[in-house]
Protein backbone atom coordinates (compact mmCIF):
# COMPACT_ATOMS: atom_id res chain seq x y z
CA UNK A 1 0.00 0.00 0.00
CA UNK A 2 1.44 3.41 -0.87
CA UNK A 3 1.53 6.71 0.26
CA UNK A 4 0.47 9.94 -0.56
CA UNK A 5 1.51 12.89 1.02
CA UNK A 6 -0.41 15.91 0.61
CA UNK A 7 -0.88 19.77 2.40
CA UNK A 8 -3.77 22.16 2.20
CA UNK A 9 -3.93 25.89 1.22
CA UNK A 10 -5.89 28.28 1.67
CA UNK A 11 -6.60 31.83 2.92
CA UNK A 12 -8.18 32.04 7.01
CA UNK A 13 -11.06 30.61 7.70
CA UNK A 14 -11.31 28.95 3.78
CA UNK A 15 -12.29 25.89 6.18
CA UNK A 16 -8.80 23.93 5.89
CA UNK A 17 -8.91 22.58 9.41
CA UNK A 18 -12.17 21.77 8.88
CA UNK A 19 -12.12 19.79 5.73
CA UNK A 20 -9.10 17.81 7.13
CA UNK A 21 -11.00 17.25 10.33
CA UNK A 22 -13.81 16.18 8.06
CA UNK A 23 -11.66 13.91 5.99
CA UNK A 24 -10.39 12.02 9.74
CA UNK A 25 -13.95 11.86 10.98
CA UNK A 26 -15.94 10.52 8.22
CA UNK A 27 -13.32 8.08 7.61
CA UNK A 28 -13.67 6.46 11.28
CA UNK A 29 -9.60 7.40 11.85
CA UNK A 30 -10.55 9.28 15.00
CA UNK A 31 -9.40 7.65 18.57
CA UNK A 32 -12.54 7.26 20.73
CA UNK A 33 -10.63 9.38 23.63
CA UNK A 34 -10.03 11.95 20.77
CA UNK A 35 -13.50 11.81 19.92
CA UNK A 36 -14.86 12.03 23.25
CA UNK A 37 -13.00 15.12 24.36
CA UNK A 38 -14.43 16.44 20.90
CA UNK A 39 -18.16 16.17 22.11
CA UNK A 40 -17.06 17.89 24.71
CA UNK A 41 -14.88 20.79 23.89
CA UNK A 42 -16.24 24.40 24.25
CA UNK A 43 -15.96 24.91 20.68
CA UNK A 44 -19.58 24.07 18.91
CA UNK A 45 -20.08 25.10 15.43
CA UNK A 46 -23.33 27.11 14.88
CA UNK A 47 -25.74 24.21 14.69
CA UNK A 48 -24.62 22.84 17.85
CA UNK A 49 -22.53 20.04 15.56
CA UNK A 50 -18.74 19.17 16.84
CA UNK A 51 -16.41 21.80 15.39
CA UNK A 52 -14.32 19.58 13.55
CA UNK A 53 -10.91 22.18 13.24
CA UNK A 54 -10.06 21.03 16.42
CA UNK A 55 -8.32 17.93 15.52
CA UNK A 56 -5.37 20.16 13.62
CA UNK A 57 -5.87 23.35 15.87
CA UNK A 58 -2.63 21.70 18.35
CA UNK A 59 -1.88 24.79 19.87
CA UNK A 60 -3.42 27.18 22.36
CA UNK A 61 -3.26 29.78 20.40
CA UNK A 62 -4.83 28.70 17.42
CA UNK A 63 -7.25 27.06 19.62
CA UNK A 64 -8.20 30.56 21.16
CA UNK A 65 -7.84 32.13 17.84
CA UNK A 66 -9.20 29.51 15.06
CA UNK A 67 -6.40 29.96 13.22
CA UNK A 68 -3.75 27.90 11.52
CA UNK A 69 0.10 28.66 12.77
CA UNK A 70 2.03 26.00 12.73
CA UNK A 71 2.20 22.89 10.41
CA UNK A 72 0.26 19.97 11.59
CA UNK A 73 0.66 16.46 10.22
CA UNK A 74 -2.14 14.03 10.35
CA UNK A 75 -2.25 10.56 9.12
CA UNK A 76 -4.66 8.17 8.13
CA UNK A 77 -5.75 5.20 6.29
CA UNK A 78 -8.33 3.28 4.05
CA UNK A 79 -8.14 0.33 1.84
CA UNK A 80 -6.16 1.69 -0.63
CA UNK A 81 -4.10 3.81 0.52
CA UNK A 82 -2.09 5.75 3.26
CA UNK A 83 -2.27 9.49 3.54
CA UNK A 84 0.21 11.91 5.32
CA UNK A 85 -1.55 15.59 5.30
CA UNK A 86 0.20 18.69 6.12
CA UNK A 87 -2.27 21.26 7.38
CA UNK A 88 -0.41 24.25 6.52
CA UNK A 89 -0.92 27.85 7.57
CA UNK A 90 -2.71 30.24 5.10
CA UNK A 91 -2.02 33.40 6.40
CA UNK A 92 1.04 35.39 4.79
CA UNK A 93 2.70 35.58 8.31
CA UNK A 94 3.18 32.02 8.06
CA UNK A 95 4.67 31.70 4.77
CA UNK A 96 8.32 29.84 6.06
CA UNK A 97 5.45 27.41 7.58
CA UNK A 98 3.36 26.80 4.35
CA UNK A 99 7.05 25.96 2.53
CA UNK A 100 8.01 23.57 5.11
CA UNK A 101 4.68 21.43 5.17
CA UNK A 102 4.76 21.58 1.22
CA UNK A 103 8.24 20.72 1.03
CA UNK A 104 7.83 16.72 0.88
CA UNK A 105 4.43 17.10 -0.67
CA UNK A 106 2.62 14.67 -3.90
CA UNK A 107 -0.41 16.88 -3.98
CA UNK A 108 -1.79 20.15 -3.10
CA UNK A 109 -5.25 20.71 -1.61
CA UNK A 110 -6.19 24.95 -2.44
CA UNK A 111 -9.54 25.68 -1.15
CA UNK A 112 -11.34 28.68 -2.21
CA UNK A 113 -14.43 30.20 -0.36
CA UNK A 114 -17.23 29.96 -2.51
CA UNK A 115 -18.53 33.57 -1.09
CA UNK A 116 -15.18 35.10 -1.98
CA UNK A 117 -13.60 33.50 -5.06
CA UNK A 118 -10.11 33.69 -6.17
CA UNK A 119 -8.56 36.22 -3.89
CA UNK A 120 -4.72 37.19 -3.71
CA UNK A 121 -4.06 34.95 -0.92
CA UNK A 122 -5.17 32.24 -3.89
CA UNK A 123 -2.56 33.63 -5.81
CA UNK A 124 -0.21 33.66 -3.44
CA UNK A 125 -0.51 30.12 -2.73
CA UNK A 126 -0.91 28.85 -5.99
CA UNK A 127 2.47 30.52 -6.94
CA UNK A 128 3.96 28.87 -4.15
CA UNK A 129 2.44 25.20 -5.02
CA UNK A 130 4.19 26.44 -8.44
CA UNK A 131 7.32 27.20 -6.90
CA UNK A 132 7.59 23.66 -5.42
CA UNK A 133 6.28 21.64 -8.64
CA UNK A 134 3.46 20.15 -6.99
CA UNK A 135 2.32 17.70 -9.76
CA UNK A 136 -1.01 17.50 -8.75
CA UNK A 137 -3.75 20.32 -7.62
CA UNK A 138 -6.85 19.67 -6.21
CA UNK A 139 -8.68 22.95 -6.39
CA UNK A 140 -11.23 22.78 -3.15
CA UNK A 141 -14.61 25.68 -3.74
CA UNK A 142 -15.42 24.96 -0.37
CA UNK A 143 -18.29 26.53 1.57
CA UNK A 144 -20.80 25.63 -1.42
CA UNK A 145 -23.51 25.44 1.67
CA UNK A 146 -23.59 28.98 1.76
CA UNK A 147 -24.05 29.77 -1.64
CA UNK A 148 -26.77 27.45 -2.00
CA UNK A 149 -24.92 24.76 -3.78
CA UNK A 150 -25.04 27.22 -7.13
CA UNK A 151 -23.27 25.32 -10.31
CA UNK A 152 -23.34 29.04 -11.67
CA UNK A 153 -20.94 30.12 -8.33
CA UNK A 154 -18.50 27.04 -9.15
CA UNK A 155 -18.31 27.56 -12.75
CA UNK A 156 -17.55 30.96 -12.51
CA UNK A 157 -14.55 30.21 -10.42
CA UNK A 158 -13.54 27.82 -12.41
CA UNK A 159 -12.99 30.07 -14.84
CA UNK A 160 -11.51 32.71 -12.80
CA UNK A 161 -8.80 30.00 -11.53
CA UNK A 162 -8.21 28.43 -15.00
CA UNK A 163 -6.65 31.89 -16.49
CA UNK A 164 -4.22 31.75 -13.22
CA UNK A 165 -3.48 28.76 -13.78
CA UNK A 166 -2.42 28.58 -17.19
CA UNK A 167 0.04 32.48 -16.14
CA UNK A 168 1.19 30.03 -13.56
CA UNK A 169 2.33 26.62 -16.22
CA UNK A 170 0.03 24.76 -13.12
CA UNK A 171 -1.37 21.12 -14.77
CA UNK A 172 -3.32 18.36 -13.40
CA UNK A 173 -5.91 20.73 -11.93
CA UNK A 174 -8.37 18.87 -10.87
CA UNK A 175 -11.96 20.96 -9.07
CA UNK A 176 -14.58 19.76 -6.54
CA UNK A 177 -17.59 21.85 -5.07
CA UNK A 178 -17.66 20.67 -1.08
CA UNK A 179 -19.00 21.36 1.74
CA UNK A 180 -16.47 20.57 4.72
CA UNK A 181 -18.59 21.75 7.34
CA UNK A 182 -21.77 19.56 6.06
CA UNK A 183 -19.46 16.96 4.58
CA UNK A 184 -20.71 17.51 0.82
CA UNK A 185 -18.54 15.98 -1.69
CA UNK A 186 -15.46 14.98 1.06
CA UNK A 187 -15.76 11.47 1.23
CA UNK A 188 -18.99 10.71 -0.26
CA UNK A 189 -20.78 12.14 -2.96
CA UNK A 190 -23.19 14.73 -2.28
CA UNK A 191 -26.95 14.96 -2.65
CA UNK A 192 -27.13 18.78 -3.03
CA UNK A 193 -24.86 18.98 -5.80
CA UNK A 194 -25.89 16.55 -8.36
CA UNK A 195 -25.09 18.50 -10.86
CA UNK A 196 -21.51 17.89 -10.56
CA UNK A 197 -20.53 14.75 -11.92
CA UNK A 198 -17.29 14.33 -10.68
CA UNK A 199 -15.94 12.07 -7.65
CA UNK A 200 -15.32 12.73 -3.98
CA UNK A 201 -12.33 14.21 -2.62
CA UNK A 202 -11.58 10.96 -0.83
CA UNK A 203 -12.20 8.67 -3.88
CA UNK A 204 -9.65 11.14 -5.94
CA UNK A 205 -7.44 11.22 -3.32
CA UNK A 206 -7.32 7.22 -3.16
CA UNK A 207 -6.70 6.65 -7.41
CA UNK A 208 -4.79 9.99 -8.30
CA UNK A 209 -1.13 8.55 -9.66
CA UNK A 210 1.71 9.06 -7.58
CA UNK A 211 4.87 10.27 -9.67
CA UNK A 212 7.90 7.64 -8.93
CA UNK A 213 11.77 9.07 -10.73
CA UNK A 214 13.32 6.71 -12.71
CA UNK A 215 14.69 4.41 -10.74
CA UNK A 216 18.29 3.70 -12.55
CA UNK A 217 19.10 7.28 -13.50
CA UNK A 218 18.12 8.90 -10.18
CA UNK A 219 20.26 6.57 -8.49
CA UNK A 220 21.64 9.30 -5.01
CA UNK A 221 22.82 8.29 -1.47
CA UNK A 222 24.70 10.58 0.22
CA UNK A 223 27.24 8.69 2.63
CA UNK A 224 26.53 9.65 6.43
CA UNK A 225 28.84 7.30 8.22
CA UNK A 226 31.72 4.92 7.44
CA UNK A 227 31.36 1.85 9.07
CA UNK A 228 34.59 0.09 9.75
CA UNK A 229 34.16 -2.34 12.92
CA UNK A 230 37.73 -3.67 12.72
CA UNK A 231 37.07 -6.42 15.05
CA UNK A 232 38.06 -10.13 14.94
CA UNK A 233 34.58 -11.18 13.20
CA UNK A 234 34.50 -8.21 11.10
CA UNK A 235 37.88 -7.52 10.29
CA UNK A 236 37.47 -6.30 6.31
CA UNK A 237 33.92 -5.06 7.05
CA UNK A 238 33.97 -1.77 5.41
CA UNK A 239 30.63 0.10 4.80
CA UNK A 240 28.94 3.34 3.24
CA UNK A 241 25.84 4.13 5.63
CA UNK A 242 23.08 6.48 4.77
CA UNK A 243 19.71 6.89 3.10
CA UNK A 244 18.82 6.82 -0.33
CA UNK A 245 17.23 9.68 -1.31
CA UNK A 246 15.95 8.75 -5.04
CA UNK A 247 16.39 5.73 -7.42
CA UNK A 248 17.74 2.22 -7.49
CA UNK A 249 20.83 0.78 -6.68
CA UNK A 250 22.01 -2.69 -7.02
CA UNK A 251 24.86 -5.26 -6.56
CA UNK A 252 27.36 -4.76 -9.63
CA UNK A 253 26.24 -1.71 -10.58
CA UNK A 254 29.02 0.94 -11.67
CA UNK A 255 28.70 4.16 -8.76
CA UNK A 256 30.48 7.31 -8.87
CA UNK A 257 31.59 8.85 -5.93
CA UNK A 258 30.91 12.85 -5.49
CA UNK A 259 32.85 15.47 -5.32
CA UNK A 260 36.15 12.99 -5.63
CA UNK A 261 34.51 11.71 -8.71
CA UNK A 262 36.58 7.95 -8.50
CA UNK A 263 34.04 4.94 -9.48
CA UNK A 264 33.75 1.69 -8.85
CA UNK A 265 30.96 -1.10 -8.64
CA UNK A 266 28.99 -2.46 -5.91
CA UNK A 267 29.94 -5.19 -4.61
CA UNK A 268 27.00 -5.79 -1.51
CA UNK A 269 24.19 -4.08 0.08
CA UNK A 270 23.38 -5.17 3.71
CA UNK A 271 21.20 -3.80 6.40
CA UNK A 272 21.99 -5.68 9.95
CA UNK A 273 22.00 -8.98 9.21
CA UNK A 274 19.96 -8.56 5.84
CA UNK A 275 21.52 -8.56 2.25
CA UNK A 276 19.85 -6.83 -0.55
CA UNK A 277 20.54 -7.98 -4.57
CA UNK A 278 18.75 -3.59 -4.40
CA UNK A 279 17.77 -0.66 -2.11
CA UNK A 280 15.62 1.89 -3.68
CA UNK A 281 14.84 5.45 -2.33
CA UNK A 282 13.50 5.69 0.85
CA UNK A 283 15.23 2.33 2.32
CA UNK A 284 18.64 3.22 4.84
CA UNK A 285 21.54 0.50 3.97
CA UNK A 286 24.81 -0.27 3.94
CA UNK A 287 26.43 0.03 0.22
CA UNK A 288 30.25 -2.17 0.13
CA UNK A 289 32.07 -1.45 -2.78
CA UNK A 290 34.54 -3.47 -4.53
CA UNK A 291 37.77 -0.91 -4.52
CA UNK A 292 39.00 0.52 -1.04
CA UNK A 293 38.19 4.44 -2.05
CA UNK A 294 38.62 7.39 0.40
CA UNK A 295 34.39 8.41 1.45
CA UNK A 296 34.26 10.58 3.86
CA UNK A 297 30.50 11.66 5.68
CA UNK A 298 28.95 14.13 3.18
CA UNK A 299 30.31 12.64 0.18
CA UNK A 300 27.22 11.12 -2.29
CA UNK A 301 27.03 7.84 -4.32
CA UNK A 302 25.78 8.30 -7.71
CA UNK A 303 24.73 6.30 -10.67
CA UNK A 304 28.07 6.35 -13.12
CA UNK A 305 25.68 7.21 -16.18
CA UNK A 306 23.47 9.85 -15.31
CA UNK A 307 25.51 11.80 -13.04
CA UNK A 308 24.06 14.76 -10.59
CA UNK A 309 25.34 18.41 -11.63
CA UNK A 310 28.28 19.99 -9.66
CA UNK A 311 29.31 23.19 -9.13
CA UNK A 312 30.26 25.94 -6.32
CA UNK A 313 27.95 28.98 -8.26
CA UNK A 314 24.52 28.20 -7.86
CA UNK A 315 21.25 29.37 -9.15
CA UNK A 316 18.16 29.16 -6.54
CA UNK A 317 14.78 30.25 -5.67
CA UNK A 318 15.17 31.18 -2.06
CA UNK A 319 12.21 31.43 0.86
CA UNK A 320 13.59 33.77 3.65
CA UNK A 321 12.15 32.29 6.78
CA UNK A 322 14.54 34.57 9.78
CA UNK A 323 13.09 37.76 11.43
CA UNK A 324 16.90 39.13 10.78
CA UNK A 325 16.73 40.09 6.97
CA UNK A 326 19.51 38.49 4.97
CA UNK A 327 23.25 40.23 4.95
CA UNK A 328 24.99 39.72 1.55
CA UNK A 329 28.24 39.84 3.55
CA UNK A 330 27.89 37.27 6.34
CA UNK A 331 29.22 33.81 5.41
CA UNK A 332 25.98 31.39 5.71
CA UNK A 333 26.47 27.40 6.34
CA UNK A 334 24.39 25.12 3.56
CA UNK A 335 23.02 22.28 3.94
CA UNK A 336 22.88 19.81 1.09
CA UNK A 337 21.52 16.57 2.23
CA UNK A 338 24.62 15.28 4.62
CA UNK A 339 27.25 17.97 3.56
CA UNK A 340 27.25 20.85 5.13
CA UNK A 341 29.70 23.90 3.58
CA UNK A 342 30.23 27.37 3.60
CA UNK A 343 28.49 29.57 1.29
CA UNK A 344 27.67 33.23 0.30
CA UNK A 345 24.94 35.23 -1.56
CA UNK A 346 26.69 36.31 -4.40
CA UNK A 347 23.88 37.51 -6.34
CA UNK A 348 19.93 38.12 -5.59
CA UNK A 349 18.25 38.34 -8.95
CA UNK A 350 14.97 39.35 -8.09
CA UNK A 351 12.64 39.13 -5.46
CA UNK A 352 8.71 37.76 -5.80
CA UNK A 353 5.82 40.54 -4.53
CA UNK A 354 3.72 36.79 -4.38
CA UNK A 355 0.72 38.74 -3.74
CA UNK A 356 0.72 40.31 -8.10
CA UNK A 357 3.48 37.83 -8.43
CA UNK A 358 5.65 40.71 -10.14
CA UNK A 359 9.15 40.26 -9.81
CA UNK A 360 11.40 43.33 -9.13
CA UNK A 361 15.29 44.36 -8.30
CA UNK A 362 16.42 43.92 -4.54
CA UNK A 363 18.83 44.66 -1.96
CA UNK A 364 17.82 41.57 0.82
CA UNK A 365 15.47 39.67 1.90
CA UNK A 366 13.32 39.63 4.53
CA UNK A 367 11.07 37.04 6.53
CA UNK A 368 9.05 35.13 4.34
CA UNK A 369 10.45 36.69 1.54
CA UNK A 370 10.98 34.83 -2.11
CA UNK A 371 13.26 35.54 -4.63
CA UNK A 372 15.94 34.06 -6.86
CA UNK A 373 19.54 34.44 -5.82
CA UNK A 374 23.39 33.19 -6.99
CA UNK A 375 24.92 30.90 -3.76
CA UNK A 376 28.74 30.54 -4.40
CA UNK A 377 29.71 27.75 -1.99
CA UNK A 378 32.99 27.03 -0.72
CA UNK A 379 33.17 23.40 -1.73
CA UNK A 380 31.47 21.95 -5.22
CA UNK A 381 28.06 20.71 -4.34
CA UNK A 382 26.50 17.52 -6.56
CA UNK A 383 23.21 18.67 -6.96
CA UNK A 384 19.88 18.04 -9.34
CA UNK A 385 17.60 21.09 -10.56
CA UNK A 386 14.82 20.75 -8.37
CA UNK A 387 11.83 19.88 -10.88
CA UNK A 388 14.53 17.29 -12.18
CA UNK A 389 14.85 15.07 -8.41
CA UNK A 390 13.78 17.48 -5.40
CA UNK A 391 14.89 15.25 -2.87
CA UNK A 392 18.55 16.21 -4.22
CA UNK A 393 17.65 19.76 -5.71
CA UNK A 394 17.18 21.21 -2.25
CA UNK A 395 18.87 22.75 0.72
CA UNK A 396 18.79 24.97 3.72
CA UNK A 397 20.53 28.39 4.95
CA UNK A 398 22.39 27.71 8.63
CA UNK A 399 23.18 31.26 10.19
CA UNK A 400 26.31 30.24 11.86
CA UNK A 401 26.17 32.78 14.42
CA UNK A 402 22.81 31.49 15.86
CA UNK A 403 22.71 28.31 14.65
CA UNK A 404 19.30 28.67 13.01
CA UNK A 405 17.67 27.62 9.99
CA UNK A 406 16.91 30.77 8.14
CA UNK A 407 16.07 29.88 4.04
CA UNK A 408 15.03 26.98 1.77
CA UNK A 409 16.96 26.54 -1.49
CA UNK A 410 15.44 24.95 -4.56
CA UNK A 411 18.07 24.96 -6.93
CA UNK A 412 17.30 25.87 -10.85
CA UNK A 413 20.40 25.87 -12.72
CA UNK A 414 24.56 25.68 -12.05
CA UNK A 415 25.89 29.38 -13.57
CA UNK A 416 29.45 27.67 -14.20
């Protein structure tokens, strides 16, 4: 059974807590302690009915505020497949948050109020799903209770979305009138609506295809610890730990080793006491090669034929996400999967007004700010582009000084 991960968007009080509440409820995935503490929480909707934004709404403050803040993940299950949602924040405070839960993301949820339309919070969020490559986008016109379940109200934002859409190179839009608060079109069909013709939320969510990289080419695992026992029993033991992030690799096939760029071939895959003839991505093993090779942690093994790009000038959209703006002149640390090495913003291209999505000259960045900048690093990094393989077309910004995480890289091209 596989999984899909997904995250919802949308501007306050679009009903995303609710819908994923809904989604939990109606599917029985509720503990009966959780449920019981529901019936008797202070929050009621107006009809009396359990407010169902509780189950996401983790923290006081949201609780006291009914808003989103931070990223909560939820998970759940039917009989066909696992789900991982990310109920992301909507409002623009909480941009850094809405990158984060998207980050690992298959599919993106945008609901729109059916009262309001397609507002520039939309369009803000819609950029961002663009930003990330979501493949999939399942446009939400929630609400459709209060508008009397009007087809004419749906169509027309339809419409409205398409033509942002299309400015935005978004595909595999998919659109579904529901009613989270009443349920409508969630899991099951509704009976107010049956002029749509289309399937439940659930039932899409359950048979949309999830995209899987090649699994030859992709071949990446960056090496995060040498194992060399050097006891009696395991005196020529000598291992390359770590996780693979994309792809396939298997015994005899020809590796390259990054930045050092010597190859060789595989000679075993093991896991404890488990060999592997392959390990694809996801899986943590232990890759033996057949030539003694210097690895250190931070060093990646690639496939020999399709090998990742490297360079120390690198093009990247950036997402700001530190209260102290960014300084051209302080050396940041970057993160690249297990290497860490210094870096500097040698260039910022442009920076993203994600509200008209205009793009426009600038001299930093500041929280929840997103732009395009030049990192020059100072060590080679073997990356992907990010619509390429984003589990190895990404990074993070370390502030050295603090120790804090303060941007997300996607990188786009290598300027050398």
């Amino acid at each position: 059974m596989n999984i899909l991960k997904f995250f919802t968007a949308g501007s306050v009080d679009d009903g995303k807590s609710t819908l994923i509440g809904r989604l939990l409820y109606d599917t029985d995935s509720i503990l009966a302690d959780q449920l019981e503490a529901l019936k008797h929480a202070n929050r009621k909707n107006d009809d009396g009915t359990i407010d169902l934004a509780i189950l996401t709404d983790g923290l006081r403050a949201e609780r006291e505020q009914g808003i989103t803040i931070d990223v909560a993940y939820k998970y759940f299950q039917t009989e066909k497949r696992k789900f991982i949602i990310a109920d992301t924040p909507g409002h623009i405070q909480y941009t850094r948050n809405m990158v984060t839960g998207a980050s690992t993301s298959n599919l993106a949820i945008i609901l729109i109020d059916a009262r309001n339309g397609v507002i520039e919070q939309t369009i803000r969020h819609s950029y961002l799903v663009s930003l990330l490559e979501i493949k999939h986008i399942v446009v939400c016109i929630n609400k459709m209770d209060m508008v009397n379940y009007s087809e004419t109200v749906f169509n027309a934002i339809i419409e409205k979305y398409k033509a942002l859409a299309q400015n935005l190179g978004l595909k595999n839009v998919t659109y579904i009138p529901v009613s989270a608060l009443k349920g409508d079109n969630i899991v099951q069909s509704s009976a107010a609506m049956r002029w749509y013709e289309g399937e439940s939320l659930l039932h899409f969510l359950e048979q949309v295809e999830v995209e899987v990289l090649d699994k030859s080419a992709s071949a990446r695992m960056p090496v995060q610890w040498i194992i060399r026992p050097q006891t009696a029993q395991l005196h020529d033991y000598r291992g390359y730990a770590g996780r693979i992030l994309s792809g396939t690799f298997k015994v005899n096939d020809q590796v390259t080793v990054l930045p050092s760029n010597v190859s060789s071939s595989i000679k075993k895959i093991d896991f404890f006491e488990r060999e592997f003839t392959e390990a694809s991505a996801g899986q943590s093993v232990v890759i033996h090669l057949n030539d003694n090779i210097d690895i250190s942690r931070g060093d990646t093994l690639v496939n020999t034929v399709a090998k990742p790009l490297e360079s120390q000038l690198i093009e990247a959209d950036l997402c700001w996400m530190d209260a102290r703006s960014l300084d051209s002149s302080v050396t940041y640390l970057i993160q690249h999967n297990s290497r860490i090495s210094k870096c500097k913003i040698a260039e910022i291209i442009y920076k993203v007004d994600i509200n008209t999505l205009e793009k426009a000259a600038a001299e930093d960045f500041k929280l929840n700010d997103i732009g395009r900048v030049v990192v020059k690093t100072a060590e080679p990094l073997a990356f992907d582009i990010y619509g390429d393989n984003r589990a190895n077309g990404s990074a993070i910004l370390i502030d050295s000084r603090t120790n804090l995480t303060v941007g997300a890289l996607m990188f786009r091209a290598s300027v050398e």
